[in-house]
PDB file of N, CA and C in Angstrom:
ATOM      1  N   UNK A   1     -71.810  95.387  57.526  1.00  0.00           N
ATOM      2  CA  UNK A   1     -70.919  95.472  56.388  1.00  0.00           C
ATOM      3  C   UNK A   1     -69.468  95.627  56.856  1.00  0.00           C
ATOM      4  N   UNK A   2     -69.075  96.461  57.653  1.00  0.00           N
ATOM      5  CA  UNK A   2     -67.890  96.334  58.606  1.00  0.00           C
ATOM      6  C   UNK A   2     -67.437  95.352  58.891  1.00  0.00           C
ATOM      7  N   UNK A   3     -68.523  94.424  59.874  1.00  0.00           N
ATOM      8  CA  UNK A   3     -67.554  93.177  60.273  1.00  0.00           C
ATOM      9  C   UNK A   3     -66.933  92.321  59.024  1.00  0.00           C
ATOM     10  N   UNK A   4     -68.143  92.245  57.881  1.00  0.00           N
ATOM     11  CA  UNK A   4     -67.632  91.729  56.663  1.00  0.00           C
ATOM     12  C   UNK A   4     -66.840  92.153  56.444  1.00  0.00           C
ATOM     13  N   UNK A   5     -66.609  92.983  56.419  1.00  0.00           N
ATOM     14  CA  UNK A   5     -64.708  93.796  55.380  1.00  0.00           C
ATOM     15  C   UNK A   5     -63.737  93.216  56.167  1.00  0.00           C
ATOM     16  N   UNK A   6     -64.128  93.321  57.530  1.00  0.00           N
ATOM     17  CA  UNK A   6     -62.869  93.461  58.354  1.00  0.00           C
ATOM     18  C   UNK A   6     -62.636  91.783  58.440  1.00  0.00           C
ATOM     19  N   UNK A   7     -63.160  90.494  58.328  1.00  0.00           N
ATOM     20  CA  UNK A   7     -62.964  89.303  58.463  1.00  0.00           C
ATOM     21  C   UNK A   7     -63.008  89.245  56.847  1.00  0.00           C
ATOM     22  N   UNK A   8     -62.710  90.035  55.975  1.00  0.00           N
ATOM     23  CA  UNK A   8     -62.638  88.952  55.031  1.00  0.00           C
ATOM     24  C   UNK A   8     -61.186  88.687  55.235  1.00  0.00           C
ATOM     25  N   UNK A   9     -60.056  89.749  54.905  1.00  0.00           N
ATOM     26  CA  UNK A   9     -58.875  89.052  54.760  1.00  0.00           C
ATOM     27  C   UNK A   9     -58.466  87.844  55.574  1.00  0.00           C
ATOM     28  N   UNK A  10     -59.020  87.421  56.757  1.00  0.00           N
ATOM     29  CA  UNK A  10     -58.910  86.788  57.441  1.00  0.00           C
ATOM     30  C   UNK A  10     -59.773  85.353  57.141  1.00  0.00           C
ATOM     31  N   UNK A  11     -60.553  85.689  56.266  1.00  0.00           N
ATOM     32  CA  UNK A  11     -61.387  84.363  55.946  1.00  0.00           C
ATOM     33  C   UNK A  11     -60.643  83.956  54.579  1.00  0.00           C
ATOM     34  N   UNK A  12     -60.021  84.907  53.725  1.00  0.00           N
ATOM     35  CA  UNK A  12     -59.231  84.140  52.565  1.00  0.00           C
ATOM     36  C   UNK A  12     -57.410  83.408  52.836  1.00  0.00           C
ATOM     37  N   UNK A  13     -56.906  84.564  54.268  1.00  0.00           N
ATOM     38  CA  UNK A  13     -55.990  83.255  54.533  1.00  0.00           C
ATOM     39  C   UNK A  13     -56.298  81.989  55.233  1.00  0.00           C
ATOM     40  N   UNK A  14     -57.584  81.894  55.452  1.00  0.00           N
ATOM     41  CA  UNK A  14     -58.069  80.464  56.116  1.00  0.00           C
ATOM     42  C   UNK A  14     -58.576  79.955  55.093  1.00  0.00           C
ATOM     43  N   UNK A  15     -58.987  80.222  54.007  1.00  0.00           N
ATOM     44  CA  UNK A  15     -59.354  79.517  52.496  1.00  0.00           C
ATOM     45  C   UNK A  15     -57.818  78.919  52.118  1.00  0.00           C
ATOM     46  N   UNK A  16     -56.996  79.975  51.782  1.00  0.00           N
ATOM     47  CA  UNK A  16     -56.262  79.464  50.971  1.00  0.00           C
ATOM     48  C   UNK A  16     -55.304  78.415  52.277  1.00  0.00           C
ATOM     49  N   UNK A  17     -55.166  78.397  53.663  1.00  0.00           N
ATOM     50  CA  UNK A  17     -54.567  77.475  54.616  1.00  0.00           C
ATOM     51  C   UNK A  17     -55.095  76.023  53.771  1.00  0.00           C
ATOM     52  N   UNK A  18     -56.690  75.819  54.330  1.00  0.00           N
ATOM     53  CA  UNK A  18     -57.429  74.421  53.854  1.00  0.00           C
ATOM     54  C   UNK A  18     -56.961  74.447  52.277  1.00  0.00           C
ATOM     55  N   UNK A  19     -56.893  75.088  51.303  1.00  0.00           N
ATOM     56  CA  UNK A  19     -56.742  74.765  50.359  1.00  0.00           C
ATOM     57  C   UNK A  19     -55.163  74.081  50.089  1.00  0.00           C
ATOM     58  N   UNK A  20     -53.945  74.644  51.103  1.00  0.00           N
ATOM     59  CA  UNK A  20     -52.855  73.711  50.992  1.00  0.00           C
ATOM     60  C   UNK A  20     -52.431  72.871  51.493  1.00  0.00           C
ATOM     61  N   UNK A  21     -53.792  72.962  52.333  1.00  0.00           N
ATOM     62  CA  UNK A  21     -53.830  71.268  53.492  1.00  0.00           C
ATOM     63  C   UNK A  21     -54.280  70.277  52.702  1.00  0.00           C
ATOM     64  N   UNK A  22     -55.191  70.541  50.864  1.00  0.00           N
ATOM     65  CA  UNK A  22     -55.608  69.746  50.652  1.00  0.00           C
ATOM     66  C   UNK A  22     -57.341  69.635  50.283  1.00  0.00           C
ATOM     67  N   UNK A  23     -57.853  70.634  50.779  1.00  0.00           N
ATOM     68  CA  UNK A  23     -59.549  70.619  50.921  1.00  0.00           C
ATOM     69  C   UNK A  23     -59.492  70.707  49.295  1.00  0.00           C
ATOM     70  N   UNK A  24     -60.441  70.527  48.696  1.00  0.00           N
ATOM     71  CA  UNK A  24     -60.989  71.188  47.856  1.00  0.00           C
ATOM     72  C   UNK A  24     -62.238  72.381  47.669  1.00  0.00           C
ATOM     73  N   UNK A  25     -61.826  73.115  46.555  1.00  0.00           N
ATOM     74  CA  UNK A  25     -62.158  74.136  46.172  1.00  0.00           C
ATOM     75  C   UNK A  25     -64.033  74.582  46.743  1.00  0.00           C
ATOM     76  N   UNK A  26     -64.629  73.318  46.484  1.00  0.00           N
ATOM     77  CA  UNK A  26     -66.225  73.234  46.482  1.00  0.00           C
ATOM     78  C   UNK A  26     -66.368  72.955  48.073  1.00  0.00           C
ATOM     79  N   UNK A  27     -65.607  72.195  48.886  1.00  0.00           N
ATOM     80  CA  UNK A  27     -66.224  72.244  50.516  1.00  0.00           C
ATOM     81  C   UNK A  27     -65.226  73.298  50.849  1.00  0.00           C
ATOM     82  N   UNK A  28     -64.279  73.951  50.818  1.00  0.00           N
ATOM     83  CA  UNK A  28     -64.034  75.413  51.117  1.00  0.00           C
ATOM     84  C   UNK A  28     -65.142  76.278  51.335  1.00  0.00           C
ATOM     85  N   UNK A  29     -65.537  76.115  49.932  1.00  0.00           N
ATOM     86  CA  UNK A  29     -66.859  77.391  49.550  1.00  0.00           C
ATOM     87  C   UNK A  29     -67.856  76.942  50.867  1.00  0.00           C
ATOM     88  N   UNK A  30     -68.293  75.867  50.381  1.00  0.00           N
ATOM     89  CA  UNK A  30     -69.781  75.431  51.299  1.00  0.00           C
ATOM     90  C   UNK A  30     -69.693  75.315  53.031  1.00  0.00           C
ATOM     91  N   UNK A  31     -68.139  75.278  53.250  1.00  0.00           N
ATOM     92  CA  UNK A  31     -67.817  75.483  54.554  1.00  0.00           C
ATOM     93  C   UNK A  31     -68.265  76.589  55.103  1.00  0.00           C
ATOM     94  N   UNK A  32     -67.775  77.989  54.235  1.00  0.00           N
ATOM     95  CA  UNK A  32     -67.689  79.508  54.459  1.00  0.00           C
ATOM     96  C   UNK A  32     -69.535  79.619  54.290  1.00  0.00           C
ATOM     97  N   UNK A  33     -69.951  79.203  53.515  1.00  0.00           N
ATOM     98  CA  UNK A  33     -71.782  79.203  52.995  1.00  0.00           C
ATOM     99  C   UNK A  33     -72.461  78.901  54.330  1.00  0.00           C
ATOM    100  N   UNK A  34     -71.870  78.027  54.815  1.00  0.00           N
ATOM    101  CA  UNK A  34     -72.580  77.402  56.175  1.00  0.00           C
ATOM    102  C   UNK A  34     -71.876  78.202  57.244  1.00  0.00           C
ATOM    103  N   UNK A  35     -70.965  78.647  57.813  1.00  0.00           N
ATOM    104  CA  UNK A  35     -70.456  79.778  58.324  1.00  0.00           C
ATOM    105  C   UNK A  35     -71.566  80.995  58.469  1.00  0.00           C
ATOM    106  N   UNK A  36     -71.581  81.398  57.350  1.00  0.00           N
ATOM    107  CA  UNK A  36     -72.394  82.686  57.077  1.00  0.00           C
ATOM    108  C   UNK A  36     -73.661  82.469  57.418  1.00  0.00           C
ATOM    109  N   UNK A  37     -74.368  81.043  57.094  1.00  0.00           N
ATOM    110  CA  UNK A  37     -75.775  81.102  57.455  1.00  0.00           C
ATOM    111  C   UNK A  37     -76.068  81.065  58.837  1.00  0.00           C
ATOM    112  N   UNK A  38     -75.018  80.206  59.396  1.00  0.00           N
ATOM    113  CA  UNK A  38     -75.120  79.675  60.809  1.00  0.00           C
ATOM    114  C   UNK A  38     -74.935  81.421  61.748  1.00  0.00           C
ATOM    115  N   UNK A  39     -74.313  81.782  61.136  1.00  0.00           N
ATOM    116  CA  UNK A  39     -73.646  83.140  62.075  1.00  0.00           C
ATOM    117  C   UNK A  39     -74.931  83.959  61.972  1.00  0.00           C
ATOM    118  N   UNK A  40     -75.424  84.212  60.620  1.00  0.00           N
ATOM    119  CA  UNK A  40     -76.680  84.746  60.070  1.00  0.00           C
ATOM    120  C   UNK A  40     -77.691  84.298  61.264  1.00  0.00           C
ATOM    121  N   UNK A  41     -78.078  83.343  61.356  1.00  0.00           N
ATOM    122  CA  UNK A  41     -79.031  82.867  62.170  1.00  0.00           C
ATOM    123  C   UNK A  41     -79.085  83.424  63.775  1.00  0.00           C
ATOM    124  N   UNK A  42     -77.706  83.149  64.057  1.00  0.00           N
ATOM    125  CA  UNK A  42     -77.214  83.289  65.251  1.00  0.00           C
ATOM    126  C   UNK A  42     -77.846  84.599  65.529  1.00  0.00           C
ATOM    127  N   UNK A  43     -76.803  85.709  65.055  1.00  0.00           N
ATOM    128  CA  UNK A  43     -77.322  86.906  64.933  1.00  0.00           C
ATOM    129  C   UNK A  43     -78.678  87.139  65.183  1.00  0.00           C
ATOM    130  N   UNK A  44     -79.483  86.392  64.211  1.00  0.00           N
ATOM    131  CA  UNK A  44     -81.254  86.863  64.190  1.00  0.00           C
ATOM    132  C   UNK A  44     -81.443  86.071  65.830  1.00  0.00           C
ATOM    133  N   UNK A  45     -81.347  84.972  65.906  1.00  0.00           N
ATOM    134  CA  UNK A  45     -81.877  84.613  67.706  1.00  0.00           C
ATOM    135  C   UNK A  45     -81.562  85.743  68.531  1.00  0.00           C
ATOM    136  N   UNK A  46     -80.086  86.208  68.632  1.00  0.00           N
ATOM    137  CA  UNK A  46     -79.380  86.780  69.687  1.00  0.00           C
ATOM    138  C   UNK A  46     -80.393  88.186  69.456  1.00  0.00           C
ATOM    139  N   UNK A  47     -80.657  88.694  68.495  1.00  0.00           N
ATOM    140  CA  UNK A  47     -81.122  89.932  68.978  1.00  0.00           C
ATOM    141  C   UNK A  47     -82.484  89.731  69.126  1.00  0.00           C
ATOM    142  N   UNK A  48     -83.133  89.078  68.730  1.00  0.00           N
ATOM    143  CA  UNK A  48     -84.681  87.887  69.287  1.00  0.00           C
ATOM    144  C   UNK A  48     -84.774  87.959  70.482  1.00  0.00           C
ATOM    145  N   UNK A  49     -83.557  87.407  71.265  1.00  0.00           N
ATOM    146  CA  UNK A  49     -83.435  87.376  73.038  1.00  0.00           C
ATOM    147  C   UNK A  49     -83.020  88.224  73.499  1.00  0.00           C
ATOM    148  N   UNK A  50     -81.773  88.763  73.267  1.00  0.00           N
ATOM    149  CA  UNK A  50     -81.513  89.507  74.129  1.00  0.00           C
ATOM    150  C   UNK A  50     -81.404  91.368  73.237  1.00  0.00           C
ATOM    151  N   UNK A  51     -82.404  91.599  72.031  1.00  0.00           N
ATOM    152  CA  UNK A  51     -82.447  92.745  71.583  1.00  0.00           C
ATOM    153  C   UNK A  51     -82.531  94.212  72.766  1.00  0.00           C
ATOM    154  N   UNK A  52     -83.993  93.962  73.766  1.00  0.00           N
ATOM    155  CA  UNK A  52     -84.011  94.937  74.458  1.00  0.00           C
ATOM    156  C   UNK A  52     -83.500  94.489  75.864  1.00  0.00           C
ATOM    157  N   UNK A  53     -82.290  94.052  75.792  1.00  0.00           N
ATOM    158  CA  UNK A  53     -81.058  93.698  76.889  1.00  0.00           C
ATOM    159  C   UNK A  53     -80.904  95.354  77.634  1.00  0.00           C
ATOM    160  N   UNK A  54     -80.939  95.470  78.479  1.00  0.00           N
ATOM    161  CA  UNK A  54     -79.869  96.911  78.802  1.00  0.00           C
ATOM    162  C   UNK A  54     -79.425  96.647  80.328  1.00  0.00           C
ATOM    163  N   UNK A  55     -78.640  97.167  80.810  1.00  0.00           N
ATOM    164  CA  UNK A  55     -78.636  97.466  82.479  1.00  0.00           C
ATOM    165  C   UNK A  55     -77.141  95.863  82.530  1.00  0.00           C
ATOM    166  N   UNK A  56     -77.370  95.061  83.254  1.00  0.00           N
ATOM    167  CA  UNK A  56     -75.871  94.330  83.522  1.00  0.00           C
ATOM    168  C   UNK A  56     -76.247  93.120  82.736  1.00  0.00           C
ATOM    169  N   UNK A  57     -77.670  92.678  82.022  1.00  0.00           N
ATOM    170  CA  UNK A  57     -77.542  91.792  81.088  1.00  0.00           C
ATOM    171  C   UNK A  57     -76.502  92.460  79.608  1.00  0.00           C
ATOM    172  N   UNK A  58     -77.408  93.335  79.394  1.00  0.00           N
ATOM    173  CA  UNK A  58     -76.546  94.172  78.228  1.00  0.00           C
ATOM    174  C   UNK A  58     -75.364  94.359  78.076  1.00  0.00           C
ATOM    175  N   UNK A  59     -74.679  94.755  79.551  1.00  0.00           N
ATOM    176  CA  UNK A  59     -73.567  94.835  79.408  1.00  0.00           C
ATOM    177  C   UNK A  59     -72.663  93.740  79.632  1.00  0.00           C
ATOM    178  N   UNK A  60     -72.974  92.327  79.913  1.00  0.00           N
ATOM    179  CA  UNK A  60     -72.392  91.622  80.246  1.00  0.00           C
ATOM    180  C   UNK A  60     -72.259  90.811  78.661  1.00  0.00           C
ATOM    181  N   UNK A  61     -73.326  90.666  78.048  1.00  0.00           N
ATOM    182  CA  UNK A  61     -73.790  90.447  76.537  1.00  0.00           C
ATOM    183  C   UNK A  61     -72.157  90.861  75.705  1.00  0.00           C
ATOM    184  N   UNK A  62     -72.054  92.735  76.352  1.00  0.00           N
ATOM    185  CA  UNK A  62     -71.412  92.940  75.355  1.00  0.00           C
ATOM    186  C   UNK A  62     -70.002  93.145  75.172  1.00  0.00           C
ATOM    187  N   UNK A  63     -69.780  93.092  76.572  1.00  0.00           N
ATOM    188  CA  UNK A  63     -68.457  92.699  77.288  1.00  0.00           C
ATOM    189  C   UNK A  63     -67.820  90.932  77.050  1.00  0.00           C
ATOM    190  N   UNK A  64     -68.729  90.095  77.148  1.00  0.00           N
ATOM    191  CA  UNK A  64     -68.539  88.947  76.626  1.00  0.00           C
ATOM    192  C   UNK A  64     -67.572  89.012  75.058  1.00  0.00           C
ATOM    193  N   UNK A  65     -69.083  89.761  74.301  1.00  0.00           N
ATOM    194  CA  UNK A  65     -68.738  89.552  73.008  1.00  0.00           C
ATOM    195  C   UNK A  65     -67.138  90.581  72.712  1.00  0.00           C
ATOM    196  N   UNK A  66     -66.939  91.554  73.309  1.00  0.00           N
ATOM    197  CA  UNK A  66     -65.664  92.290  72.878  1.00  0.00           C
ATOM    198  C   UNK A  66     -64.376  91.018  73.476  1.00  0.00           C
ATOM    199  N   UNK A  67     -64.539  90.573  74.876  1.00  0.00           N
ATOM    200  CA  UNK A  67     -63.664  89.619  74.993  1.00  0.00           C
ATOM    201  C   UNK A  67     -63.547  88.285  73.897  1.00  0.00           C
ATOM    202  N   UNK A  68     -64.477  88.086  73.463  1.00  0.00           N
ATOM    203  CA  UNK A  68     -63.943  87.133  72.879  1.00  0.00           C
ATOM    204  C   UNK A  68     -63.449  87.550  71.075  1.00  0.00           C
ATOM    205  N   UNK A  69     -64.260  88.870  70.795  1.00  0.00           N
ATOM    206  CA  UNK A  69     -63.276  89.511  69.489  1.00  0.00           C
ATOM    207  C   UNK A  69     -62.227  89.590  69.932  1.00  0.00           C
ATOM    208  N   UNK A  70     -61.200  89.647  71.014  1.00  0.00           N
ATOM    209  CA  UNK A  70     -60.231  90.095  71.055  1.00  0.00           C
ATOM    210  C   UNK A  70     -59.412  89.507  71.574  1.00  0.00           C
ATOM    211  N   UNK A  71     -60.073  88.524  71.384  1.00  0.00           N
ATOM    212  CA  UNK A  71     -59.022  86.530  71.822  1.00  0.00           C
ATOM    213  C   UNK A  71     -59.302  85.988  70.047  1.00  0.00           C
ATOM    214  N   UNK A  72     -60.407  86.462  69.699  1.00  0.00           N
ATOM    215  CA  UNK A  72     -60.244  86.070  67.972  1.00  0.00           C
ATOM    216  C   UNK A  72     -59.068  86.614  67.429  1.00  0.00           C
ATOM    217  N   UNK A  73     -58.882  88.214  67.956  1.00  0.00           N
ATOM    218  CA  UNK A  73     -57.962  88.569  66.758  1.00  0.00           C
ATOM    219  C   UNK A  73     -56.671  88.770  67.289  1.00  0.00           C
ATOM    220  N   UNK A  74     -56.466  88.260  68.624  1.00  0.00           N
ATOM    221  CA  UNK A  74     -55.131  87.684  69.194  1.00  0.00           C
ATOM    222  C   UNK A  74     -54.441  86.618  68.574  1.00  0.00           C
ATOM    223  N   UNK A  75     -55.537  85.757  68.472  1.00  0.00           N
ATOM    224  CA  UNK A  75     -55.127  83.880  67.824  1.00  0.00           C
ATOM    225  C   UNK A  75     -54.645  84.102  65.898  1.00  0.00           C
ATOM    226  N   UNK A  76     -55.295  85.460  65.216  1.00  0.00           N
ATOM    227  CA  UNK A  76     -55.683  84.732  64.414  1.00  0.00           C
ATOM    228  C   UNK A  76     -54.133  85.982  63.828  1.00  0.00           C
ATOM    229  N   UNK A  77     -54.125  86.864  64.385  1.00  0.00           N
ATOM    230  CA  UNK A  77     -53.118  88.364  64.302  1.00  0.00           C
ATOM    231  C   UNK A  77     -51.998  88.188  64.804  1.00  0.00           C
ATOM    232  N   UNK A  78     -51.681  87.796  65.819  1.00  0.00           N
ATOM    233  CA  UNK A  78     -50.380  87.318  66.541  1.00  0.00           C
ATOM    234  C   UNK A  78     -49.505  86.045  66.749  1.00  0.00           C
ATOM    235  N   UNK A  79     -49.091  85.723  65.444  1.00  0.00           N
ATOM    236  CA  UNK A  79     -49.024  84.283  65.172  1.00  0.00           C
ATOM    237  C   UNK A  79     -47.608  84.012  66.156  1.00  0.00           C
ATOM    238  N   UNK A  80     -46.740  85.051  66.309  1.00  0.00           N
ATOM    239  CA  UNK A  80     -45.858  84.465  66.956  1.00  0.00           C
ATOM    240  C   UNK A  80     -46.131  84.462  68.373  1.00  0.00           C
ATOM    241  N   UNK A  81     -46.961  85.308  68.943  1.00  0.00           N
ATOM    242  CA  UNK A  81     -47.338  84.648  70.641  1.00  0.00           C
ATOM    243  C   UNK A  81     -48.060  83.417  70.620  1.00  0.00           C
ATOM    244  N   UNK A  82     -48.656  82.850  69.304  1.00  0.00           N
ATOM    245  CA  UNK A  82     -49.473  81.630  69.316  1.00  0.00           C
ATOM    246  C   UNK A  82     -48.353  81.114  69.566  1.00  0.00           C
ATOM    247  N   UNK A  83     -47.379  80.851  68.715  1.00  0.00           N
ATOM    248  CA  UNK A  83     -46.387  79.863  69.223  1.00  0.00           C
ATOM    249  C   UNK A  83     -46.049  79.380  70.175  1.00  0.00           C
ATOM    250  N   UNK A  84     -45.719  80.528  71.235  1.00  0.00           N
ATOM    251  CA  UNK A  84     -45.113  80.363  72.268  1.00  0.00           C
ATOM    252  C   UNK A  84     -46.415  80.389  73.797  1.00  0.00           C
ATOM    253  N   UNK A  85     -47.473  80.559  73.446  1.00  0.00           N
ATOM    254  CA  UNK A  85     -48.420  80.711  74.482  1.00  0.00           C
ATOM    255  C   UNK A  85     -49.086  79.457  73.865  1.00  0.00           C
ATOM    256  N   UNK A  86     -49.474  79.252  72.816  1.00  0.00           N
ATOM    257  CA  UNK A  86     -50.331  78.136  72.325  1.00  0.00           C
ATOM    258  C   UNK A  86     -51.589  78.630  72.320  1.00  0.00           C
ATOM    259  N   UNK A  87     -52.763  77.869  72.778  1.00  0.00           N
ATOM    260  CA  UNK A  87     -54.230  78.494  73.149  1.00  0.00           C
ATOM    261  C   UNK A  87     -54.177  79.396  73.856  1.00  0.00           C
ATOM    262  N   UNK A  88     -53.463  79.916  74.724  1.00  0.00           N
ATOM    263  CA  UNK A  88     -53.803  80.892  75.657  1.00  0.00           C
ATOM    264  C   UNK A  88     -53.286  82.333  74.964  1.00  0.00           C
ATOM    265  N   UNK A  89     -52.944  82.853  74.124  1.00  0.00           N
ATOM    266  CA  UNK A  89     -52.983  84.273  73.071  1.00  0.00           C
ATOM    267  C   UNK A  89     -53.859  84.499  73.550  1.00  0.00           C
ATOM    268  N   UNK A  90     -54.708  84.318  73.040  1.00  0.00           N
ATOM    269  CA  UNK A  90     -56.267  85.330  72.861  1.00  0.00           C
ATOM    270  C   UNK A  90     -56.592  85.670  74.394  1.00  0.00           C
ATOM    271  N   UNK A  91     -56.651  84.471  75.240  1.00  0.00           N
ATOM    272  CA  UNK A  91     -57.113  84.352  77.085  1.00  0.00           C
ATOM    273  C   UNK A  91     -56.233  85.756  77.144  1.00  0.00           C
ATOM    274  N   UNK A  92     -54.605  85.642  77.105  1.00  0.00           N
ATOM    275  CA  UNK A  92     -53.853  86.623  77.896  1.00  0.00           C
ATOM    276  C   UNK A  92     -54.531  88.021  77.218  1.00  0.00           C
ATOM    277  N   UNK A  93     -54.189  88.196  76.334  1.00  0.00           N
ATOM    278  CA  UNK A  93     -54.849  89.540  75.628  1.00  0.00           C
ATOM    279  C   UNK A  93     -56.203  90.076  76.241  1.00  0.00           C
ATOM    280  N   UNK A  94     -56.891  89.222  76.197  1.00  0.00           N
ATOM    281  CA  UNK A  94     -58.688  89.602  76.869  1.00  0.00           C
ATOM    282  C   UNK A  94     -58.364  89.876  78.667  1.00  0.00           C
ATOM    283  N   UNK A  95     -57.601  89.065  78.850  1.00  0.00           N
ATOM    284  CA  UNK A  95     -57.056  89.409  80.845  1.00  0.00           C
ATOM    285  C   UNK A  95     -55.794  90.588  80.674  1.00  0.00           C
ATOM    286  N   UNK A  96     -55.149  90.745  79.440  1.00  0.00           N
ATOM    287  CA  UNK A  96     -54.512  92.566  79.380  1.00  0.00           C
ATOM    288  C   UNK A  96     -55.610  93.578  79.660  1.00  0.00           C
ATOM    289  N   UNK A  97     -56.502  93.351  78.932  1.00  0.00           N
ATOM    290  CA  UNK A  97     -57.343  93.897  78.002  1.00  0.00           C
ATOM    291  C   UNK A  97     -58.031  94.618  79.342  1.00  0.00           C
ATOM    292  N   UNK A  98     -58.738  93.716  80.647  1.00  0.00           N
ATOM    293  CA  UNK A  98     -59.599  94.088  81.502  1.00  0.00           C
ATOM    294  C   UNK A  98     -58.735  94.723  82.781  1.00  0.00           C
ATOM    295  N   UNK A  99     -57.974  94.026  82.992  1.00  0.00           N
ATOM    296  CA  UNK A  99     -56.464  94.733  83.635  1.00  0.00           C
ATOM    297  C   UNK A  99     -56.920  96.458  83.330  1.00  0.00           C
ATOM    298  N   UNK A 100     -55.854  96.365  81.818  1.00  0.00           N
ATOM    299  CA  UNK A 100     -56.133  97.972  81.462  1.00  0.00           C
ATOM    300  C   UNK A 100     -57.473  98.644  82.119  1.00  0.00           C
ATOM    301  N   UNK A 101     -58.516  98.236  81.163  1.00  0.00           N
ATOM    302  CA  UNK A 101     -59.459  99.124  81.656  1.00  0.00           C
ATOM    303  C   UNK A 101     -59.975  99.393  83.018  1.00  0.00           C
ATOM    304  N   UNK A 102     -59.474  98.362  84.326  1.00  0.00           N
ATOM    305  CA  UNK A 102     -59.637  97.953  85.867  1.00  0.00           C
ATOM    306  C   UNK A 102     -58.821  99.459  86.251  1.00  0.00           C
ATOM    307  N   UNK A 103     -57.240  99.339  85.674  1.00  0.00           N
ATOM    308  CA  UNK A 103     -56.370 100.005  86.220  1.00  0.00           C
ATOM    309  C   UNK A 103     -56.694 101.759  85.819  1.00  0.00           C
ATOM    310  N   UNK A 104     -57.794 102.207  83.956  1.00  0.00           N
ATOM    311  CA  UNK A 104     -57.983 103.110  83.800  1.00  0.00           C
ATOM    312  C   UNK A 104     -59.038 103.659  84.607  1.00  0.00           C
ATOM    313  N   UNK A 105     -59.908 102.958  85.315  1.00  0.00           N
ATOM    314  CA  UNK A 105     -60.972 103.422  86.009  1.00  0.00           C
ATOM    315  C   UNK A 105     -61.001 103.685  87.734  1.00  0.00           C
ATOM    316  N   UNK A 106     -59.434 103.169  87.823  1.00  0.00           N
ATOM    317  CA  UNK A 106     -58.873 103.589  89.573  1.00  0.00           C
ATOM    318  C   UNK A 106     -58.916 105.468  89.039  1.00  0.00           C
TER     319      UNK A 106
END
C-alpha cells in the first residue's frame, strides 16, 4: 500500500504528460491497467523464486532493487540534473549512493 501512495503522484504527472502529448483518455487508463498487472505478476514470480533468498543472493536481490529505486526517483524527482546529465541522473545518484555507504563503513 506504501509503494502505491508513494508512486501515485508520480503516475498522475505521467498521465496527465501523455495526455498533453495527445494519448487519449482510454489507452492512458489501459496503459496504467497493464502496468499494474504486469508489475502484479512480476511481484508474484519474484517472490516464487527468490522468496526464501537470504545470505548474498538476498542481498544482492535487494541491493539491486534499492539501486534501481533510486535511479527511478533521481530521473523522475530531479528534473533539472536530467537536463544536464541526460540518462545518467539516476546511474550518478545510485554510484553517490554506494560511495556513501563504502565511505560510512571505513
Amino acid at each position: 500500500m506504501g509503494v502505491m501512495l508513494s508512486n501515485l503522484p508520480e503516475g498522475m504527472s505521467s498521465s496527465a504528460g501523455l495526455r498533453i502529448a495527445g494519448w487519449p483518455r482510454g489507452r492512458v487508463f489501459w496503459m496504467w491497467i497493464v502496468v499494474a498487472l504486469v508489475a502484479g505478476v512480476s511481484a508474484a514470480l519474484g517472490y516464487q523464486v527468490l522468496g526464501d533468498s537470504s545470505g548474498h543472493s538476498g542481498a544482492f536481490a535487494q541491493g539491486f532493487a534499492a539501486g534501481a529505486l533510486l535511479a527511478m526517483v533521481a530521473d523522475t524527482m530531479l528534473p533539472e540534473a536530467y537536463e544536464v546529465e541526460l540518462g545518467f541522473t539516476g546511474s550518478w545518484v545510485a554510484v553517490g549512493f554506494v560511495i556513501s555507504l563504502i565511505l560510512w563503513a571505513l
